[in-house]
Protein backbone atom coordinates (compact mmCIF):
# COMPACT_ATOMS: atom_id res chain seq x y z
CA UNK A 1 162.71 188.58 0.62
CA UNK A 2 161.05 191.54 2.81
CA UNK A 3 162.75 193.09 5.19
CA UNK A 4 161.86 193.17 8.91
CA UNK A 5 160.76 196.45 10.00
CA UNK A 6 161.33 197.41 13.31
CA UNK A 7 158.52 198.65 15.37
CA UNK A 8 158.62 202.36 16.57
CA UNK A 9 159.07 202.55 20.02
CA UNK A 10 158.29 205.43 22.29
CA UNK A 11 160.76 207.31 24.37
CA UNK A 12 161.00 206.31 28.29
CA UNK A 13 159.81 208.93 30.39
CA UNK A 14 161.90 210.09 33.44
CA UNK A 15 159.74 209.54 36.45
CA UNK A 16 159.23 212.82 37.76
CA UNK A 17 158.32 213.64 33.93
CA UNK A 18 155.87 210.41 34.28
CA UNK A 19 154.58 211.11 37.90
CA UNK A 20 153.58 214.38 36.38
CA UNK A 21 151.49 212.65 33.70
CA UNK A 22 149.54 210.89 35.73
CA UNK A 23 148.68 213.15 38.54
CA UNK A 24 148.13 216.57 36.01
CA UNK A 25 149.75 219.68 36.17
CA UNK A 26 146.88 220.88 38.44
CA UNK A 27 147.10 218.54 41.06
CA UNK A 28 150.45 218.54 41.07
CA UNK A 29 150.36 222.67 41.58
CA UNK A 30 147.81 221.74 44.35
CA UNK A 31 150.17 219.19 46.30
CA UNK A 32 153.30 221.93 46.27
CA UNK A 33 150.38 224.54 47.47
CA UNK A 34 148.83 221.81 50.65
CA UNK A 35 152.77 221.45 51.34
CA UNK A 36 153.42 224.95 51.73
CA UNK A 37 150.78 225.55 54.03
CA UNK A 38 151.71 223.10 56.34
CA UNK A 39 154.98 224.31 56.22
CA UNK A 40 154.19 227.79 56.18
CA UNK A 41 151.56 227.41 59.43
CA UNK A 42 153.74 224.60 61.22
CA UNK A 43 157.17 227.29 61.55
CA UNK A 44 154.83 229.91 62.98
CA UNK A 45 152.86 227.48 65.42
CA UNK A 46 154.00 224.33 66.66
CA UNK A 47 151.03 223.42 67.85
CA UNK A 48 149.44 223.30 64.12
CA UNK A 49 151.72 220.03 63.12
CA UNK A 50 150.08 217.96 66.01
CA UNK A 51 147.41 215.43 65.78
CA UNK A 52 144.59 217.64 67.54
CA UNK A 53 144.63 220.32 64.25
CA UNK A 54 144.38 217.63 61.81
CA UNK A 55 141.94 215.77 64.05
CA UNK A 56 139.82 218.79 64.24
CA UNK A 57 140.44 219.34 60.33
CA UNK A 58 139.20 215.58 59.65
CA UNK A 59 135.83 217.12 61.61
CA UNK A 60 135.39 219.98 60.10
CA UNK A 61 135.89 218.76 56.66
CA UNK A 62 133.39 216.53 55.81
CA UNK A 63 130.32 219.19 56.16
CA UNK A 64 132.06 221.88 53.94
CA UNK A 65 133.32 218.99 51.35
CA UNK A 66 129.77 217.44 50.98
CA UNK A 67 128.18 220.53 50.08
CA UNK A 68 131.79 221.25 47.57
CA UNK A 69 130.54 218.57 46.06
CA UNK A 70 127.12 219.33 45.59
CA UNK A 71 128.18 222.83 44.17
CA UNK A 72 131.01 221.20 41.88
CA UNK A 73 128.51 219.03 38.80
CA UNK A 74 125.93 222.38 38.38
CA UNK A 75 129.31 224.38 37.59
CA UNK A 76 131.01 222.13 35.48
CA UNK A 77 127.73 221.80 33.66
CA UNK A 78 127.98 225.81 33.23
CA UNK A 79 125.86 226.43 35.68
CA UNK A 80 125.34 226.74 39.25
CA UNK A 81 123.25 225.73 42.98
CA UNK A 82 123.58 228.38 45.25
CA UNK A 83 120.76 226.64 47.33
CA UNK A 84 122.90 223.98 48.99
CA UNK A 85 123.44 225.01 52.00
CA UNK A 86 119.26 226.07 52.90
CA UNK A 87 118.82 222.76 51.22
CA UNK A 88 121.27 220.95 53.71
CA UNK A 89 119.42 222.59 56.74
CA UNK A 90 115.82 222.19 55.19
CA UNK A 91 117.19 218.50 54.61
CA UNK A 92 118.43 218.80 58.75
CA UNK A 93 114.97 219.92 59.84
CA UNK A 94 113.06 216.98 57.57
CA UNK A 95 115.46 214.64 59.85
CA UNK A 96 114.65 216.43 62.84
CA UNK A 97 111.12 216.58 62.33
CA UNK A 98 110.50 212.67 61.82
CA UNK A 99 112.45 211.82 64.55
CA UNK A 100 110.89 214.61 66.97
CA UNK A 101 107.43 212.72 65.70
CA UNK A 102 109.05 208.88 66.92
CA UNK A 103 110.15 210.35 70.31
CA UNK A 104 112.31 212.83 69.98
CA UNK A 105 115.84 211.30 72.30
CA UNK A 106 113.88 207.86 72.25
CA UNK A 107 113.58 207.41 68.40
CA UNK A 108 114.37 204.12 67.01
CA UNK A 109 117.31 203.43 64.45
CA UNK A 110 114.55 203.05 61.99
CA UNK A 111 113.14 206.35 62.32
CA UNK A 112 116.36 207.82 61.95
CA UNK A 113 116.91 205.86 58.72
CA UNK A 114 113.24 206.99 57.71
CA UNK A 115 113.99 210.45 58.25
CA UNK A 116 117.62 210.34 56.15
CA UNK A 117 116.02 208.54 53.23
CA UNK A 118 113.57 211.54 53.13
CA UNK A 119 116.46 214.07 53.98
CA UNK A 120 117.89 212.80 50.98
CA UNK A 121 114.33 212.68 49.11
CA UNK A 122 113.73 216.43 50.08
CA UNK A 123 117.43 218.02 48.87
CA UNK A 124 116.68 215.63 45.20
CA UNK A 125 113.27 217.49 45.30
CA UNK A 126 114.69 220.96 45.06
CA UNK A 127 117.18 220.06 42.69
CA UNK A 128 114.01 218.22 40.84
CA UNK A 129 112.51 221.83 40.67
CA UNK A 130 115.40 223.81 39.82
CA UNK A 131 116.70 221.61 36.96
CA UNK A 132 113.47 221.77 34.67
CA UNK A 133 113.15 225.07 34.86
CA UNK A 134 116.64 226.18 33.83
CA UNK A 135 116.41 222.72 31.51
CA UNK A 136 113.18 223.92 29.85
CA UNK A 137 112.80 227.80 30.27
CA UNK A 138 116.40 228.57 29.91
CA UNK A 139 116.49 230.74 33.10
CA UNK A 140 119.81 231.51 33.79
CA UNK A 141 121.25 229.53 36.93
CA UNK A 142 122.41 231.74 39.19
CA UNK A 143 118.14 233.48 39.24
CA UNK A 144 116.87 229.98 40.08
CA UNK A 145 118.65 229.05 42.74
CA UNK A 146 119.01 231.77 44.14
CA UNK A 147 114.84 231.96 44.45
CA UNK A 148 115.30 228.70 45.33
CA UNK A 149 117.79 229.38 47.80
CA UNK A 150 115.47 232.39 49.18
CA UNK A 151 111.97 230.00 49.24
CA UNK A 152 114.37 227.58 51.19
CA UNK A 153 115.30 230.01 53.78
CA UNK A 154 112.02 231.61 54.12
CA UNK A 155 110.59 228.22 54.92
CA UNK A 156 112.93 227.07 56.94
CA UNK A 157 112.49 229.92 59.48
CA UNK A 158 108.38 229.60 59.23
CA UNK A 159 108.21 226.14 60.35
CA UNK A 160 111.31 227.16 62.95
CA UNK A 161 110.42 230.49 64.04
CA UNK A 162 114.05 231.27 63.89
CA UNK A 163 114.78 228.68 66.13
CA UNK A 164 117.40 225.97 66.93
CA UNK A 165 116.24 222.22 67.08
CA UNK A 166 117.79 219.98 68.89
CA UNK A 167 116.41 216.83 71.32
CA UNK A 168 117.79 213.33 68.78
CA UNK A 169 118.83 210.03 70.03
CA UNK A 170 122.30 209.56 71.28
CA UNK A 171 123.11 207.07 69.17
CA UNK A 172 123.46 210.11 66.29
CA UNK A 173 126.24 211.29 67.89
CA UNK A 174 129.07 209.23 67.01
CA UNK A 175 127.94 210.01 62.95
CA UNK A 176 129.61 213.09 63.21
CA UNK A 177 131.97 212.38 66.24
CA UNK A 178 132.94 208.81 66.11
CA UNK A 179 135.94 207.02 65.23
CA UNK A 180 136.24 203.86 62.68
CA UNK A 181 139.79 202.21 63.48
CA UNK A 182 140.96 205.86 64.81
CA UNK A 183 139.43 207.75 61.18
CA UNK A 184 136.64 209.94 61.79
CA UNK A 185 133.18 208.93 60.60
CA UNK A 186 132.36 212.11 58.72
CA UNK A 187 135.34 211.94 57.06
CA UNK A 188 134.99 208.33 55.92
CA UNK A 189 131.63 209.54 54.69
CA UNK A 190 133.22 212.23 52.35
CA UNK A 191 136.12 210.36 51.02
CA UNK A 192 133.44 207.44 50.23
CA UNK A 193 131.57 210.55 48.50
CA UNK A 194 134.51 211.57 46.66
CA UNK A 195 135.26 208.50 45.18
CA UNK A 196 131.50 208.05 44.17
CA UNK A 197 131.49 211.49 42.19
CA UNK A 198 134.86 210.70 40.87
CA UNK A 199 133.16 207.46 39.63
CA UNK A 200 130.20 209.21 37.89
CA UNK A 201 132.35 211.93 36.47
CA UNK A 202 134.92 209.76 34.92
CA UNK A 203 132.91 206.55 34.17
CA UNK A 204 129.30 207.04 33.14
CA UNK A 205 127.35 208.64 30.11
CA UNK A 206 125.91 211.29 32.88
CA UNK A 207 129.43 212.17 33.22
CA UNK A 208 130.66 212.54 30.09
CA UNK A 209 127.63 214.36 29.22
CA UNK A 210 128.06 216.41 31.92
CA UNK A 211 131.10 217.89 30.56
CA UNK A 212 129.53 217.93 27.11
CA UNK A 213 126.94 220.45 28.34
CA UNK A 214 129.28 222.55 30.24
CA UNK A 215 131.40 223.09 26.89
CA UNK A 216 128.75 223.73 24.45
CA UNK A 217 125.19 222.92 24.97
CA UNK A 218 123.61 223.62 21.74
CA UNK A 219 126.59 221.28 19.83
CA UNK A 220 125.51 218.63 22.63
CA UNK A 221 121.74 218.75 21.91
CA UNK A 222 122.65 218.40 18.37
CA UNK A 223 124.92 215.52 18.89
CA UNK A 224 121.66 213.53 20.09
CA UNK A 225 122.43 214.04 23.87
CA UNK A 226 119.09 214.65 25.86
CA UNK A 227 120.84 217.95 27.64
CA UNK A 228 117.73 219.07 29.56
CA UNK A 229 117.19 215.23 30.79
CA UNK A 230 120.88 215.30 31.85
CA UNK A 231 120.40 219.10 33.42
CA UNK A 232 117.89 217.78 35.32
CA UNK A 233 119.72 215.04 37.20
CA UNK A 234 122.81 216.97 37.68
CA UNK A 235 120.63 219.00 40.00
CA UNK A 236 118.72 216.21 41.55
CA UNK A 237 122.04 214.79 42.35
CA UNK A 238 123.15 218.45 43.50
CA UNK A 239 120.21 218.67 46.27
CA UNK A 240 120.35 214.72 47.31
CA UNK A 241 124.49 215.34 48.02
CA UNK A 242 123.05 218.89 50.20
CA UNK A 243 120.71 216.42 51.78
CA UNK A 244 123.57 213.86 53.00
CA UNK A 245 125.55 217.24 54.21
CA UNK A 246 122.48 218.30 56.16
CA UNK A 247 122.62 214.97 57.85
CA UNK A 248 126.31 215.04 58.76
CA UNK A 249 125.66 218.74 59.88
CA UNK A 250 122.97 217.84 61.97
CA UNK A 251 124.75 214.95 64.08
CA UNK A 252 127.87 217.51 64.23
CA UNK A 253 126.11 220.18 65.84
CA UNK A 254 123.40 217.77 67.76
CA UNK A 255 120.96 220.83 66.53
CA UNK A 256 119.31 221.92 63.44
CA UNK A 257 119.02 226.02 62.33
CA UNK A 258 118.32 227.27 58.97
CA UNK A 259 121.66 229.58 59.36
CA UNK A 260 124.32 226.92 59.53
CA UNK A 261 126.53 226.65 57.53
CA UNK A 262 125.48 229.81 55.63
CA UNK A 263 128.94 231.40 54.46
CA UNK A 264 130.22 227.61 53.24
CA UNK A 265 128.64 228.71 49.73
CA UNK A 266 131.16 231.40 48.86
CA UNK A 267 133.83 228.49 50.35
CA UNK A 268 132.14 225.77 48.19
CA UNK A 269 132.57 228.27 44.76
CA UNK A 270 136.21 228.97 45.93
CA UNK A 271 137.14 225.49 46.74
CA UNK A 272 135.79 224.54 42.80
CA UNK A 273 137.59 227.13 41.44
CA UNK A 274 140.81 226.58 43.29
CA UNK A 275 140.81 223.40 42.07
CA UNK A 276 140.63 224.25 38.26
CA UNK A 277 137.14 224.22 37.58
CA UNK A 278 136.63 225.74 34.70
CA UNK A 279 133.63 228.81 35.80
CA UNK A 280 131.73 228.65 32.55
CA UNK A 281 131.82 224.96 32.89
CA UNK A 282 132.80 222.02 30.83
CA UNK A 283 135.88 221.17 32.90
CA UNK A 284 136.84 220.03 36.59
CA UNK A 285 138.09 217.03 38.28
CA UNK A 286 136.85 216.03 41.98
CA UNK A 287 139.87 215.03 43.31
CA UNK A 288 141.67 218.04 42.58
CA UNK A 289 138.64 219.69 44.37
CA UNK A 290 139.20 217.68 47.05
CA UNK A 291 142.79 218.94 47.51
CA UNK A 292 141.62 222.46 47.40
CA UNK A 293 139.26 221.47 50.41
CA UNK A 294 142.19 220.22 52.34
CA UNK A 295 144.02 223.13 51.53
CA UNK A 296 141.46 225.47 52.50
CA UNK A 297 140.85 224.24 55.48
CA UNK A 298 144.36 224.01 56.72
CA UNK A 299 144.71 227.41 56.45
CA UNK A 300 141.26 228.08 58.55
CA UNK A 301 142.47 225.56 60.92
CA UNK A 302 146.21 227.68 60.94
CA UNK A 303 145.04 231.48 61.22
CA UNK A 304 142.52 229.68 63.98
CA UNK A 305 145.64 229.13 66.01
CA UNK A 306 147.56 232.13 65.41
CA UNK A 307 144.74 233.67 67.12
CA UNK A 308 142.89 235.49 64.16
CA UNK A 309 139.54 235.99 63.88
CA UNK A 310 137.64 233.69 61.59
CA UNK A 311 135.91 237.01 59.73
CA UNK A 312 139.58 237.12 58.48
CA UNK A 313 139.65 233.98 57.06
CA UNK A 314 136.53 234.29 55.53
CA UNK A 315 138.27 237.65 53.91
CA UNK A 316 141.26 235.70 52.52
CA UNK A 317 139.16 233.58 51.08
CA UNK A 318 137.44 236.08 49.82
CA UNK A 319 141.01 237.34 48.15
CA UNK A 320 141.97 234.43 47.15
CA UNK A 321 139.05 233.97 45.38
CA UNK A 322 139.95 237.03 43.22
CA UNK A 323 143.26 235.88 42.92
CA UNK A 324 142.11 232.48 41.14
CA UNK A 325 140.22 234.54 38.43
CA UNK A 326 143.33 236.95 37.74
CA UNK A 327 145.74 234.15 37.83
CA UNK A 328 143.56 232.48 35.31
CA UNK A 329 143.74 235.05 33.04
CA UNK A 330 147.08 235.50 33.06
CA UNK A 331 147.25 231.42 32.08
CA UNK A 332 145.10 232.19 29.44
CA UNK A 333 147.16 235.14 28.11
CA UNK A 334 150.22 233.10 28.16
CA UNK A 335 148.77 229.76 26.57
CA UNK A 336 147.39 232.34 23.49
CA UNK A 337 151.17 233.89 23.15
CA UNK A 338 152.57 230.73 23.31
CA UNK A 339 150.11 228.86 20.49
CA UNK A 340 149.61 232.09 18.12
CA UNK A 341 151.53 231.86 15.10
C-alpha cells in the first residue's frame, strides 16, 4: 500500500512582500519618489496641492509623454531617435498645410482627419528611412538621427521661413483643451497610448523581439529573429508616435513652428532613464516610464510656482540626469559584491 505524499506547498507571502512582487522594485522606488515630490512641493507652496497645478500638469503632459514614448522602443532596442521632436513639428506643419489648402479656419472635419492620417504617414516615413539604414549599414544610431533630426529642421524652416503657422478650425481646439467627463483630452490620448505600447511591449513577437535586440543582436539574428525587419518597425512606430505628438502639439498651441518643443528630447532621454531603462538597451517597462513623466513634471509644475525660472528646471534635469547614471553604477557595483563568490 503506497503512501500519500503530500504536495509541496509554497510559503504565503505577507502583502507588502506580495504588493512588491507585483508592482517591481522600480516602480515601487518610483511611487515613494512621485510621493515625495508632492510632499516636498505641497509644504513649500500651498497653492501646488490644488486642482489648477494638476490640471495644468494633465495639459502639459500629454505632448512631452507622446514623444517619451516615441524615444522609449529605439532605446530599449539599444538604440536611439533623437529626431522626434522635428518629426512632431514636420508632422504639425503636414497638418497645417492640408488644412491651410481646405480653407484654412473653414476646413472640414474630414480635412483635418486627412491631414492627421498623413501627419501620422509623414513621422512613420522618417522612421521608415532611419531604420534601414542603421538595420542594413550598421550606422550607429545616435549619427542617423541626428542627420535625420538636422534634414528635419532644415526643412522645416525652408517651407516656414522661420515662421509660426497658425489659422485651423475651431473645432481643433478642444483636442488639446477639452474636457471628457472633467479628464483632459490630451491626457486621455496618452494614457490610451500608454496602454497601447504597454500592450506591444508585453504581448507581441515585436515586443519580445524588441528586447531580444536590445540585449544581444547578433545572438538574436542567430536565433532566427529577422532583427533588421524588427529595427525597422521599431522606428516606423518611433516617427508615427512623433506624428500623433505633433498633432496634440499643434491643437495645444493653435500654431505650428519647427522650434517647439525642442528641449523635450533631453526630457524624453531622462524620463526613460529615470524610469529604469536600461541605456544600452534590452530592458524598460512603459509604465514605469510613465511614472517618471509624472514625476518630472510635478517638479516643473512645483519650481514653476516657487517662482524659478524654467532654465533651472531644465538644469535639474539636466543633474538629475547625471545622477541616474552614477546611481546606476553604484547598483551595479553592489549587485556584483553581493553575487561574487
Amino acid at each position: 500500500m503506497s503512501e500519500s505524499v503530500a504536495p509541496a506547498t509554497t510559503p504565503r507571502q505577507s502583502l507588502p512582500r506580495q504588493l512588491a512582487t507585483k508592482l517591481g522594485t522600480e516602480n515601487i522606488g518610483l511611487l515613494l519618489a512621485l510621493v515625495a515630490v508632492i510632499v516636498f512641493f505641497g509644504v513649500l507652496s500651498p497653492r501646488f496641492l490644488s486642482m489648477a497645478t494638476f490640471d495644468s500638469v494633465a495639459f502639459q503632459l500629454p505632448e512631452l509623454g507622446l514623444l517619451t514614448l516615441a524615444m522609449l522602443m529605439p532605446i530599449i532596442s539599444g538604440g536611439i531617435n533623437l529626431a522626434v521632436t522635428f518629426t512632431a513639428n514636420l508632422c504639425g506643419l503636414t497638418l497645417a498645410w492640408v488644412l491651410h489648402a481646405n480653407g484654412g479656419p473653414d476646413a472640414s472635419i474630414y480635412a483635418f482627419l486627412l491631414g492627421s492620417v498623413l501627419a501620422v504617414g509623414v513621422g512613420a516615413g522618417s522612421g521608415f528611412v532611419m531604420g534601414p539604414v542603421i538595420a542594413y549599414t550598421g550606422a550607429h544610431p545616435i549619427l542617423v538621427s541626428l542627420s535625420m533630426m538636422i534634414f528635419l529642421r532644415g526643412l522645416g524652416e525652408f517651407l516656414t521661413r522661420g515662421a509660426d503657422i497658425s489659422g485651423f478650425p475651431e473645432f481643433i481646439q478642444p483636442l488639446g483643451h477639452g474636457y471628457v467627463f472633467g479628464v483632459p483630452i490630451p491626457l486621455l490620448i496618452l494614457i490610451a497610448a500608454v496602454i497601447v505600447w504597454h500592450l506591444l511591449m508585453t504581448r507581441t513577437p515585436l515586443g519580445f523581439s524588441n528586447y531580444m535586440v536590445g540585449s544581444n543582436i547578433e545572438a538574436t539574428r542567430y536565433s532566427g529573429i529577422p532583427t533588421r525587419r524588427v529595427i525597422t518597425l521599431i522606428y516606423v512606430l518611433s516617427g508615427a508616435m512623433s506624428g500623433i505628438a505633433g498633432i496634440i502639439m499643434l491643437s495645444r498651441f493653435n500654431s505650428v513652428r519647427v522650434g517647439h518643443g525642442e528641449s523635450y528630447v533631453l526630457i524624453t532621454v531622462l524620463a526613460c532613464f529615470l524610469g529604469g531603462v536600461n541605456p544600452f538597451g534590452g530592458f524598460g517597462k512603459v509604465v514605469s516610464v510613465f511614472l517618471a513623466l509624472i514625476i518630472l513634471q510635478l517638479l516643473s509644475s512645483g519650481l514653476n510656482l516657487l517662482g524659478a525660472s524654467q532654465h533651472l528646471a531644465t538644469a535639474i534635469w539636466g543633474i538629475m540626469l547625471v545622477g541616474v547614471m552614477i546611481l546606476r553604477w553604484v547598483a551595479g557595483q553592489l549587485t556584483f559584491l553581493r553575487i561574487r563568490p
